[in-house]
Protein backbone atom coordinates (compact mmCIF):
# COMPACT_ATOMS: atom_id res chain seq x y z
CA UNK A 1 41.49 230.92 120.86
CA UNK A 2 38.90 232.40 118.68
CA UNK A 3 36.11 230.09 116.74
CA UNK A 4 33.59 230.41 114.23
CA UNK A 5 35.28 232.28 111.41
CA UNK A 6 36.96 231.41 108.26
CA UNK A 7 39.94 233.27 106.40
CA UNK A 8 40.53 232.84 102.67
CA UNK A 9 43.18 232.33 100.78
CA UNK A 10 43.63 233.40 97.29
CA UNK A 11 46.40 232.37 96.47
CA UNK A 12 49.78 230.41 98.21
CA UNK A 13 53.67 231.55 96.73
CA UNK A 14 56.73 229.78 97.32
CA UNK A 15 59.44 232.17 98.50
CA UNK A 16 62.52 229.83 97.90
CA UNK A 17 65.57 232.03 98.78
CA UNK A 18 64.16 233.27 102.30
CA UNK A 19 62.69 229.84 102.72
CA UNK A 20 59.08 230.04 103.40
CA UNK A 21 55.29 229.83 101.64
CA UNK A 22 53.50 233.18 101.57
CA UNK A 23 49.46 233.04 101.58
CA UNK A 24 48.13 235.91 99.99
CA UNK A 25 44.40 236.90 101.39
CA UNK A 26 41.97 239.14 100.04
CA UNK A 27 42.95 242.62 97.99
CA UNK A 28 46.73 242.54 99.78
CA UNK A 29 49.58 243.82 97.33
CA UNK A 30 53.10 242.68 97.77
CA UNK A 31 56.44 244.35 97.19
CA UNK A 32 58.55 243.05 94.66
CA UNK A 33 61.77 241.00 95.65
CA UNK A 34 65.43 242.49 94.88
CA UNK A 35 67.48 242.31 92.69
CA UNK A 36 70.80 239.86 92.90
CA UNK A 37 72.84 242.18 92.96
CA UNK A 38 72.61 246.00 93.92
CA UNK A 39 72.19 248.81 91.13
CA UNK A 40 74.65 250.41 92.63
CA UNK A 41 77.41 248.56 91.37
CA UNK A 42 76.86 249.67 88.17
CA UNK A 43 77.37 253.72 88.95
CA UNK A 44 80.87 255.24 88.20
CA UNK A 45 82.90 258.06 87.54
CA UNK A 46 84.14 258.43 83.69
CA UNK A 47 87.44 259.91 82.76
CA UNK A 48 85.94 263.38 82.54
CA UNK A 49 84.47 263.28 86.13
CA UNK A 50 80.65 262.26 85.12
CA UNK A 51 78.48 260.09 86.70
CA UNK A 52 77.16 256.87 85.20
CA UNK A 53 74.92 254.21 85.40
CA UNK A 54 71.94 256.03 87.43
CA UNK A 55 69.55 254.67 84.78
């Protein structure tokens, strides 16, 4: 195994629901988690045949 070098860590999150720590080194950007539940539940047809719920 390499030796001699040292990696930093800025900063240590808990990720509880997928059950494991997440160190975060140097300039690294993270995606955000989702949502419960889906936004797609909330998208449905009207009475008059419209779409609704996209935003």
């Amino acid at each position: 195994a390499p030796t001699g070098h040292v990696v930093s860590v800025r900063e240590v999150r808990l990720s509880a629901g997928a059950g494991f720590i997440v160190a975060i080194c140097g300039e690294i950007m993270t995606m955000p988690g989702l949502p419960k539940a889906p936004s797609s539940e909330k998208i449905f047809l009207n009475e008059a045949g419209q779409i609704e719920g996209l935003f």
